[in-house]
PDB file of N, CA and C in Angstrom:
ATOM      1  N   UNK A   1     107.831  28.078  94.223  1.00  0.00           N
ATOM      2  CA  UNK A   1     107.061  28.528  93.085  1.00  0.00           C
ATOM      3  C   UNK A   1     106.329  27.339  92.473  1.00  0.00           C
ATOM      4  N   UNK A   2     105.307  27.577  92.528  1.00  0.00           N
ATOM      5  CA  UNK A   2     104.334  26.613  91.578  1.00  0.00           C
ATOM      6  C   UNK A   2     104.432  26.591  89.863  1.00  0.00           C
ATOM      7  N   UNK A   3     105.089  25.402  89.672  1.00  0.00           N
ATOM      8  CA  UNK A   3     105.146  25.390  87.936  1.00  0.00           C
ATOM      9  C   UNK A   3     104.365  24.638  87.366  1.00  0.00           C
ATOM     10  N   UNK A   4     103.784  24.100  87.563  1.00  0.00           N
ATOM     11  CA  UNK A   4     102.680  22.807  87.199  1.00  0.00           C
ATOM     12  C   UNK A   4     101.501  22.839  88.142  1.00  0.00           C
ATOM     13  N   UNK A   5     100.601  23.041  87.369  1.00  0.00           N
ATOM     14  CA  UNK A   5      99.113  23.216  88.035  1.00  0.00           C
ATOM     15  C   UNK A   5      97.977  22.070  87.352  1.00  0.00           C
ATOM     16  N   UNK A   6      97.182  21.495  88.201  1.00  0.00           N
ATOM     17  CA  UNK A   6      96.587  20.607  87.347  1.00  0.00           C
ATOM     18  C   UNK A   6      94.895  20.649  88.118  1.00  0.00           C
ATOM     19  N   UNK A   7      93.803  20.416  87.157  1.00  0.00           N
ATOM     20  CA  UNK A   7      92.482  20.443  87.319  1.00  0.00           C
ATOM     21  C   UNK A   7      92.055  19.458  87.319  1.00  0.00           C
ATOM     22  N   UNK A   8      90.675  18.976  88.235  1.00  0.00           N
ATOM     23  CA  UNK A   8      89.961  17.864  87.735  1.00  0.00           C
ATOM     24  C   UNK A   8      89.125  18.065  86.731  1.00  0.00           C
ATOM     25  N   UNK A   9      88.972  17.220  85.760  1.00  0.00           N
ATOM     26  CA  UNK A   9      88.403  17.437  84.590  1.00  0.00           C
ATOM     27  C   UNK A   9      87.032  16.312  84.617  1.00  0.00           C
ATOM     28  N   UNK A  10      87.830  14.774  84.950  1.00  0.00           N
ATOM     29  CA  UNK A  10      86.229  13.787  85.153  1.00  0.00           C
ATOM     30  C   UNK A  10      87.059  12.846  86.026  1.00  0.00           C
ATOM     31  N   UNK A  11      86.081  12.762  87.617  1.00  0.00           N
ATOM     32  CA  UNK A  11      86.603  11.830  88.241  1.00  0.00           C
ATOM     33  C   UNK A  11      85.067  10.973  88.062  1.00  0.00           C
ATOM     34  N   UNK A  12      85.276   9.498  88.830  1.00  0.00           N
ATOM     35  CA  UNK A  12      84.162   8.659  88.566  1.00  0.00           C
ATOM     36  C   UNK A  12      84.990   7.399  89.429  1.00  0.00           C
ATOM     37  N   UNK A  13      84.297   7.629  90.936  1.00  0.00           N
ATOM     38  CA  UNK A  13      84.751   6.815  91.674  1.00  0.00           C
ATOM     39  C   UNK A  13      85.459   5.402  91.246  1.00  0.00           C
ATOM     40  N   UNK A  14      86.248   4.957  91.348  1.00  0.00           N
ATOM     41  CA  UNK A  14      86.669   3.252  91.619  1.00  0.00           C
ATOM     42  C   UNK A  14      86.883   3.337  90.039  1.00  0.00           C
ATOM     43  N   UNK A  15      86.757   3.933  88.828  1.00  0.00           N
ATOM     44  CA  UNK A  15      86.784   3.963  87.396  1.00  0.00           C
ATOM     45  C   UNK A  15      87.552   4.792  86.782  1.00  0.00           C
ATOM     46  N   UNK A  16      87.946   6.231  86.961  1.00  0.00           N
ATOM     47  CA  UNK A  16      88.406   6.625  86.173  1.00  0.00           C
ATOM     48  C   UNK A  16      88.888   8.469  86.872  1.00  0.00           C
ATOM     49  N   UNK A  17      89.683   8.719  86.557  1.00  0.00           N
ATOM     50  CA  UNK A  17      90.262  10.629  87.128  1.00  0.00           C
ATOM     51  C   UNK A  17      91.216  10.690  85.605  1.00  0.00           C
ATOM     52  N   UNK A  18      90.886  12.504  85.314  1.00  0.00           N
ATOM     53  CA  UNK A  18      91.637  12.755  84.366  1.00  0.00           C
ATOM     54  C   UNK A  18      91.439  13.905  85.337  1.00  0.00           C
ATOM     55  N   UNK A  19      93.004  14.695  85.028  1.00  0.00           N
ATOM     56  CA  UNK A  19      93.503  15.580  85.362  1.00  0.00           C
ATOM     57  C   UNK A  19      93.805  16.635  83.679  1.00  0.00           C
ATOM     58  N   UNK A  20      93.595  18.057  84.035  1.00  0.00           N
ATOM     59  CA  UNK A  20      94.372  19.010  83.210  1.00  0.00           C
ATOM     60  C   UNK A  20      95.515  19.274  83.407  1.00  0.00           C
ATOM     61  N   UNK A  21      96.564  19.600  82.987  1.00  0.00           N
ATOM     62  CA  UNK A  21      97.961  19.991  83.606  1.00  0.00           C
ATOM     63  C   UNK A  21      97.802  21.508  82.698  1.00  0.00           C
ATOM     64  N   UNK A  22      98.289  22.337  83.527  1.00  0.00           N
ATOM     65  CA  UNK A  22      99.234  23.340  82.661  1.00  0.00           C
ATOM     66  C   UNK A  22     100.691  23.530  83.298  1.00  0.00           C
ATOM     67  N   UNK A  23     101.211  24.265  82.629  1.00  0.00           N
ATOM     68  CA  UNK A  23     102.590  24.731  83.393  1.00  0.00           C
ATOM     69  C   UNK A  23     103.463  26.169  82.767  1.00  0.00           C
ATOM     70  N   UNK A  24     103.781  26.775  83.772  1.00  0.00           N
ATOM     71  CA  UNK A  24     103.908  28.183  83.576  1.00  0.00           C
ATOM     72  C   UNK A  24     104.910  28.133  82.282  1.00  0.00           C
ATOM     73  N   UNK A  25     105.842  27.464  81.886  1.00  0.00           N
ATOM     74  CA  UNK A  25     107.005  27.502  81.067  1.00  0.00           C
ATOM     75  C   UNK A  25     106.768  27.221  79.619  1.00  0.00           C
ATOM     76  N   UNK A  26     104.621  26.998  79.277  1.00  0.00           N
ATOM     77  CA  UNK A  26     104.231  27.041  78.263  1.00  0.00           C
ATOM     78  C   UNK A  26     103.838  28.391  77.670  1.00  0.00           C
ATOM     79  N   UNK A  27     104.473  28.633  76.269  1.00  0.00           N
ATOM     80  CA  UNK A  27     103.869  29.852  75.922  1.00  0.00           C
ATOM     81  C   UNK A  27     102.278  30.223  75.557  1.00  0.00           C
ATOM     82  N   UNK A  28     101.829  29.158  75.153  1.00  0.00           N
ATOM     83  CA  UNK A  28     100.539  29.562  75.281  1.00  0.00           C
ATOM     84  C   UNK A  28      99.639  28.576  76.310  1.00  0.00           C
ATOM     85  N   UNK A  29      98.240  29.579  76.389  1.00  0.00           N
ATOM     86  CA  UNK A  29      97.600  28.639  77.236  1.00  0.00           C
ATOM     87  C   UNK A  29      96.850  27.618  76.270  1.00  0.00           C
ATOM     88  N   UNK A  30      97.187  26.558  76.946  1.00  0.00           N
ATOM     89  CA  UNK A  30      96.096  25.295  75.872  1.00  0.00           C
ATOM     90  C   UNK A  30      94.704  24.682  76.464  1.00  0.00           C
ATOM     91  N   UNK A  31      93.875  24.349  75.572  1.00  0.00           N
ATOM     92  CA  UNK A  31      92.982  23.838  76.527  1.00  0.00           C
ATOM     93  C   UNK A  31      93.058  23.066  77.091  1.00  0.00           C
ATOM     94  N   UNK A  32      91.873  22.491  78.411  1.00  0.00           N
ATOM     95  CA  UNK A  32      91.945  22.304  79.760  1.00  0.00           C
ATOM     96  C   UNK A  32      92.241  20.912  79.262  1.00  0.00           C
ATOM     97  N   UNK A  33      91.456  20.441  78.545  1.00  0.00           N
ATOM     98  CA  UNK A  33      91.649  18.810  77.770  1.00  0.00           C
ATOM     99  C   UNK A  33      92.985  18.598  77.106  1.00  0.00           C
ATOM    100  N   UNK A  34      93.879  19.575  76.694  1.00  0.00           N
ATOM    101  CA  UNK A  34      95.210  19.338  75.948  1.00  0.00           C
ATOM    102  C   UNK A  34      96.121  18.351  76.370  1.00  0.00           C
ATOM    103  N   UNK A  35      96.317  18.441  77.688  1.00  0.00           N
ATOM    104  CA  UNK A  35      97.364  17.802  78.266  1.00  0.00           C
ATOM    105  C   UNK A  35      97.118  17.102  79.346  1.00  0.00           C
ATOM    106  N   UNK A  36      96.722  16.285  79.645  1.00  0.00           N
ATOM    107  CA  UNK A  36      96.359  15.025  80.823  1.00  0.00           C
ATOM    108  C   UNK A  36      96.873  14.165  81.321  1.00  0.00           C
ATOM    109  N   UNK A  37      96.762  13.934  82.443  1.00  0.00           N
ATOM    110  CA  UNK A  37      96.916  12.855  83.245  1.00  0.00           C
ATOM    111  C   UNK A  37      95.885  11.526  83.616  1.00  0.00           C
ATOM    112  N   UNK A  38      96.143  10.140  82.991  1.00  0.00           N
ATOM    113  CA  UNK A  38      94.331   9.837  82.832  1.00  0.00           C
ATOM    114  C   UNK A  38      95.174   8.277  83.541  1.00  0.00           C
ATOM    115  N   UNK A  39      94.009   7.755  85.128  1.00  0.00           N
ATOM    116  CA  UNK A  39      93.985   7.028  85.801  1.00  0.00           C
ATOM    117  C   UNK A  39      92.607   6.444  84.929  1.00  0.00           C
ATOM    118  N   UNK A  40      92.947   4.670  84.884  1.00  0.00           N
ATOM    119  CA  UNK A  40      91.550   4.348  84.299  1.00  0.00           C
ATOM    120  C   UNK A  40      91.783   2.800  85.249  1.00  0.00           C
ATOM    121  N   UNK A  41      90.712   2.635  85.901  1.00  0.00           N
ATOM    122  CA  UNK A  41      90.933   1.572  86.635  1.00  0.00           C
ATOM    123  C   UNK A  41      89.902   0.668  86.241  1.00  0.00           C
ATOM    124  N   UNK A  42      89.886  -0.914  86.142  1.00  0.00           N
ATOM    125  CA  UNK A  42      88.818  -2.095  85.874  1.00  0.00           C
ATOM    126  C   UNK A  42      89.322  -3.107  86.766  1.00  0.00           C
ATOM    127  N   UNK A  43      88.200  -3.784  86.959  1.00  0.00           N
ATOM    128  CA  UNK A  43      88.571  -5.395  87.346  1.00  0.00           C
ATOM    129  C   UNK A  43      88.797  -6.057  86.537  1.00  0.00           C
ATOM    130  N   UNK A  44      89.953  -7.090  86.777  1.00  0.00           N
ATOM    131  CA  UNK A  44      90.566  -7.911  86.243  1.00  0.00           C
ATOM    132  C   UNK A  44      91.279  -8.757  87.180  1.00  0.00           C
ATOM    133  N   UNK A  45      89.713 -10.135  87.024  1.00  0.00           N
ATOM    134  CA  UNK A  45      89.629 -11.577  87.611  1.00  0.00           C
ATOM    135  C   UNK A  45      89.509 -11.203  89.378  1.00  0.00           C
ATOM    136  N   UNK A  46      90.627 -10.827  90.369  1.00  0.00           N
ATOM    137  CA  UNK A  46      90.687 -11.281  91.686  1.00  0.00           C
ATOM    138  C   UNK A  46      91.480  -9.611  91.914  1.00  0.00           C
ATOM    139  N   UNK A  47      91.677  -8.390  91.149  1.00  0.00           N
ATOM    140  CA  UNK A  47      92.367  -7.637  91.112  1.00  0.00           C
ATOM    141  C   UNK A  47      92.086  -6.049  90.554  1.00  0.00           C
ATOM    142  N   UNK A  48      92.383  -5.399  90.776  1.00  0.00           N
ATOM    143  CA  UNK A  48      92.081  -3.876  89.712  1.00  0.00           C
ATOM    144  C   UNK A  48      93.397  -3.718  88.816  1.00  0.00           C
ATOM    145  N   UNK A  49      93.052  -3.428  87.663  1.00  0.00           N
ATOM    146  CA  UNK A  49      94.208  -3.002  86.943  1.00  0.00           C
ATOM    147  C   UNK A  49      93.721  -1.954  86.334  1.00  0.00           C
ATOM    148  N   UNK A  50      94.986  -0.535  86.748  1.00  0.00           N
ATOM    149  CA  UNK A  50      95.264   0.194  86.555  1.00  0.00           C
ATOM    150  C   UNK A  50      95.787   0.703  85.264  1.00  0.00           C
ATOM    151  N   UNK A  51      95.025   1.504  84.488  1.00  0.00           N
ATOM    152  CA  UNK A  51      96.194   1.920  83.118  1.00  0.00           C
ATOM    153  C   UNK A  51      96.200   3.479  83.217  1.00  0.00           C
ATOM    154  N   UNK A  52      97.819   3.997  83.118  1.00  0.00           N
ATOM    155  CA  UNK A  52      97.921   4.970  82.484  1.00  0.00           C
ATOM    156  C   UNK A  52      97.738   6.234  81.600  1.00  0.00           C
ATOM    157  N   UNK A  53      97.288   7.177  81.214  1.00  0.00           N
ATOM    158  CA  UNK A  53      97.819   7.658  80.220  1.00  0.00           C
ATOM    159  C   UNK A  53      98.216   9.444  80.592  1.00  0.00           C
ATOM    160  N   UNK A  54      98.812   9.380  79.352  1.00  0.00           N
ATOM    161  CA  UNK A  54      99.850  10.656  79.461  1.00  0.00           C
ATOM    162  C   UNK A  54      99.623  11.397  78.409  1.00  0.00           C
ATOM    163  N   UNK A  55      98.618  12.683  78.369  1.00  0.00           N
ATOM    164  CA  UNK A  55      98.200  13.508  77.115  1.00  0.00           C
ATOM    165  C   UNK A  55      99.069  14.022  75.921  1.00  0.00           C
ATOM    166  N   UNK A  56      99.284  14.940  75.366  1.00  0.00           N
ATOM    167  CA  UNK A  56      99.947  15.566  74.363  1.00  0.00           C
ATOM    168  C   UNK A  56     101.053  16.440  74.868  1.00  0.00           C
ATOM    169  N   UNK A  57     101.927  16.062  74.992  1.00  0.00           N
ATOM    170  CA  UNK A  57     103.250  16.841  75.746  1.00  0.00           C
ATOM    171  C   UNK A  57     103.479  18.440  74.631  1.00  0.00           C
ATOM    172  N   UNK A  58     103.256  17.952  73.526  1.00  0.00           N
ATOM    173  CA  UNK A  58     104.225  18.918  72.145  1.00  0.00           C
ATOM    174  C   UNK A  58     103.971  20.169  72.622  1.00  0.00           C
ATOM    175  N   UNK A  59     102.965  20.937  73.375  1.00  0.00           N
ATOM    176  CA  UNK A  59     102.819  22.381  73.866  1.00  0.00           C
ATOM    177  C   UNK A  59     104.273  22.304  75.003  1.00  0.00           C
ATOM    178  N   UNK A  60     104.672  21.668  75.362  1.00  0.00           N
ATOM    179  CA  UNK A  60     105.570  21.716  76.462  1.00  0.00           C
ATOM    180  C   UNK A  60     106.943  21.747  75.477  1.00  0.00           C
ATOM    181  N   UNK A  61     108.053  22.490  75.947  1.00  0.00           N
ATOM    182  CA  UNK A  61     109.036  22.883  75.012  1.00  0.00           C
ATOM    183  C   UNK A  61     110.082  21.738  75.557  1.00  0.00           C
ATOM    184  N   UNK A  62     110.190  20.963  76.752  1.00  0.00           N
ATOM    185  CA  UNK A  62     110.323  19.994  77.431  1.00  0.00           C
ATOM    186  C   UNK A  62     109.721  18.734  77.104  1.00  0.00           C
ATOM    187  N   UNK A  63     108.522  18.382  76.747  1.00  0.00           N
ATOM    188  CA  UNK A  63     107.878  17.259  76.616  1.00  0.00           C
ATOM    189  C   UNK A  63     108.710  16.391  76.386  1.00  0.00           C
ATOM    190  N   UNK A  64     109.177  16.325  75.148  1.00  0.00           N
ATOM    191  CA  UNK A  64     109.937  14.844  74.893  1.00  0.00           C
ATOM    192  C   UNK A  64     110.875  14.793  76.079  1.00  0.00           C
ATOM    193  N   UNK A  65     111.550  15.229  76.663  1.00  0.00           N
ATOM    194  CA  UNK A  65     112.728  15.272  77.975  1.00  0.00           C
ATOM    195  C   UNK A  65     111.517  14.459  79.412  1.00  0.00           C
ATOM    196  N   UNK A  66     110.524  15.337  79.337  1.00  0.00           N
ATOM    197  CA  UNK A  66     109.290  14.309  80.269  1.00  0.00           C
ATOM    198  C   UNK A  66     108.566  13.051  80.160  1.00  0.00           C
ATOM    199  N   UNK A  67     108.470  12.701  78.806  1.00  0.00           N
ATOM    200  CA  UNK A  67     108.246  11.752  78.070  1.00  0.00           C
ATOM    201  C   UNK A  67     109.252  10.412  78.421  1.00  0.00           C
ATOM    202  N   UNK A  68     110.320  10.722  77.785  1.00  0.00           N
ATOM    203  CA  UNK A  68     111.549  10.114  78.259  1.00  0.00           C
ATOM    204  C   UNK A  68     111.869   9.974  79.981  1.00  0.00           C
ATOM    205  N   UNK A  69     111.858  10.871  80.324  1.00  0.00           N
ATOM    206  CA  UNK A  69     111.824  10.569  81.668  1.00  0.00           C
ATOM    207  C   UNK A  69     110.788   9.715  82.631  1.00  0.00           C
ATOM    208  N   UNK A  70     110.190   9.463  82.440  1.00  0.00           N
ATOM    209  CA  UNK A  70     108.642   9.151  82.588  1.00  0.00           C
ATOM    210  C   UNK A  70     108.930   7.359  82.192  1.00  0.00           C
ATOM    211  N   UNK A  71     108.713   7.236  81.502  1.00  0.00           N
ATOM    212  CA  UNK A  71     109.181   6.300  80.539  1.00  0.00           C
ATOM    213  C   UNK A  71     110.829   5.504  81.181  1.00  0.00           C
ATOM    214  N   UNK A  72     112.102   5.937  81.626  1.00  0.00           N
ATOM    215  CA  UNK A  72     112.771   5.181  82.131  1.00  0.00           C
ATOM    216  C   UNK A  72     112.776   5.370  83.646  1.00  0.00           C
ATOM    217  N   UNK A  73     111.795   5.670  84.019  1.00  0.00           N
ATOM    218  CA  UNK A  73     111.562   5.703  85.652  1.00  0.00           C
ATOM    219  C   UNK A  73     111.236   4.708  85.947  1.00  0.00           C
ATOM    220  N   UNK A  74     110.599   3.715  85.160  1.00  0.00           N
ATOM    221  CA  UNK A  74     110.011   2.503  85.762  1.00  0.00           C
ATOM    222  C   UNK A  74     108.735   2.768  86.823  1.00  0.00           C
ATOM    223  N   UNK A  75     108.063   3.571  86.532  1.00  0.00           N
ATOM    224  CA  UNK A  75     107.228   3.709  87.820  1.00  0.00           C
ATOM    225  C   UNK A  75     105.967   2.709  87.694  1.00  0.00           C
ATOM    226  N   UNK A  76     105.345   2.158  86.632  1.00  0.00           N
ATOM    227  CA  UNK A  76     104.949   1.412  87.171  1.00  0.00           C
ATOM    228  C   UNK A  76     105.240  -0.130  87.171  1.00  0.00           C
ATOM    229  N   UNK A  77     106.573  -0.203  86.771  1.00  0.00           N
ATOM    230  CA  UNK A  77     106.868  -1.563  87.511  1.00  0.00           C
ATOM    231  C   UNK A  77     106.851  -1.684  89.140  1.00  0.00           C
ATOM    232  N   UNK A  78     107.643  -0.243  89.379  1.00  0.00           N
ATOM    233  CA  UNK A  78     107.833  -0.212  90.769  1.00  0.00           C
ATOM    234  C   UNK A  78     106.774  -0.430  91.932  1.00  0.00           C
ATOM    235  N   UNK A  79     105.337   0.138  90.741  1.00  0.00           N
ATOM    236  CA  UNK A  79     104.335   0.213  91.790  1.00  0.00           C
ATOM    237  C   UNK A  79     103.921  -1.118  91.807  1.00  0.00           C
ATOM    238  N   UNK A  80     104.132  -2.010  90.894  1.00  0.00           N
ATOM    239  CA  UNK A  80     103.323  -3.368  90.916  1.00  0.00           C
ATOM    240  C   UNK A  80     104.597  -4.259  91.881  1.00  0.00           C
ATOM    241  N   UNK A  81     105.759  -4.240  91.822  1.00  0.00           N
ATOM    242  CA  UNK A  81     106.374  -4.548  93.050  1.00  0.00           C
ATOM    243  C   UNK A  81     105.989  -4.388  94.388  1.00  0.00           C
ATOM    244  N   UNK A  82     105.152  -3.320  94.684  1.00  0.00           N
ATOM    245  CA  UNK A  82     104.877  -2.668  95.692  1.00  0.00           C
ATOM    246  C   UNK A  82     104.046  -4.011  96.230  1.00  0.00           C
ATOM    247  N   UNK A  83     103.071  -3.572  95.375  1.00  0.00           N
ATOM    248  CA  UNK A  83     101.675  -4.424  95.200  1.00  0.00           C
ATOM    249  C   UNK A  83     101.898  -6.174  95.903  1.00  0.00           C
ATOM    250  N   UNK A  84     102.967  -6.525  95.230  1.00  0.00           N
ATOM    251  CA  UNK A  84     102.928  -7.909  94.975  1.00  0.00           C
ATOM    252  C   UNK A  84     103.875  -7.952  96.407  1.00  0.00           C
ATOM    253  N   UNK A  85     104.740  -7.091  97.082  1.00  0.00           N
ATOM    254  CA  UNK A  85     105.300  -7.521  98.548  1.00  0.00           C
ATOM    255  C   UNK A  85     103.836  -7.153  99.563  1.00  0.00           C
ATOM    256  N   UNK A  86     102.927  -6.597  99.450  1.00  0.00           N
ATOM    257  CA  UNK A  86     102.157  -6.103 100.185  1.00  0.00           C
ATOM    258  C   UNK A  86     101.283  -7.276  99.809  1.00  0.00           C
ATOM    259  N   UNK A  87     100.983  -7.988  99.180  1.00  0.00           N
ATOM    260  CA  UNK A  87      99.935  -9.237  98.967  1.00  0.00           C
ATOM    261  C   UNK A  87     100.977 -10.382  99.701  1.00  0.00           C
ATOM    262  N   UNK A  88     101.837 -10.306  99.645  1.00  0.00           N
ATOM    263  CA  UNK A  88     103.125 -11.210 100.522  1.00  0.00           C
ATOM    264  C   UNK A  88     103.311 -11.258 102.006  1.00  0.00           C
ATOM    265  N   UNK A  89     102.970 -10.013 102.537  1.00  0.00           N
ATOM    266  CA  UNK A  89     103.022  -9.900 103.976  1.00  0.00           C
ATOM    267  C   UNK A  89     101.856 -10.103 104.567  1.00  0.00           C
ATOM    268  N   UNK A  90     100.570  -9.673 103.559  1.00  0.00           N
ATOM    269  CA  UNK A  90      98.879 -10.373 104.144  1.00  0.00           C
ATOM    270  C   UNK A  90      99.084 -11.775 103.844  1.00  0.00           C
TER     271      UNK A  90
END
């Protein structure tokens, strides 16, 4: 079963993707802009850096539990670990 559905809202090559999320376990529908997923990428010096962001959870009766979760996952330390063994083996 599909519980989380998400739209492109503005991609812009090598710069920037925001995603809509909805998810069935919200009682109402919110708009497409409510709740996002936002990749924003720049150069910085010899590198791209990547930032985050994470829209308005409060329509989600869960949010803070995703929030939190999200948040002690470490994911993007993990990914910049990634990064930095893969610049190690080139």
């Amino acid at each position: 079963m599909v519980y989380l559905t998400g739209e492109v809202i503005t991609f812009i090559p090598n710069q920037k993707l925001v995603i809509g999320m909805q998810d069935i376990s919200w009682k109402i529908e919110v708009p497409i802009d409510a709740v996002t997923y936002e990749y924003h990428l720049s150069e910085n010096q010899n590198s791209t850096m990547v930032k985050f962001y994470l829209g308005d959870l409060s329509v989600d009766p869960e949010g803070q539990l995703w929030f939190d979760a999200y948040n002690s996952s470490n994911e993007i330390q993990s990914i910049e670990k990634l990064i930095q063994l893969k610049r190690e083996v080139e």
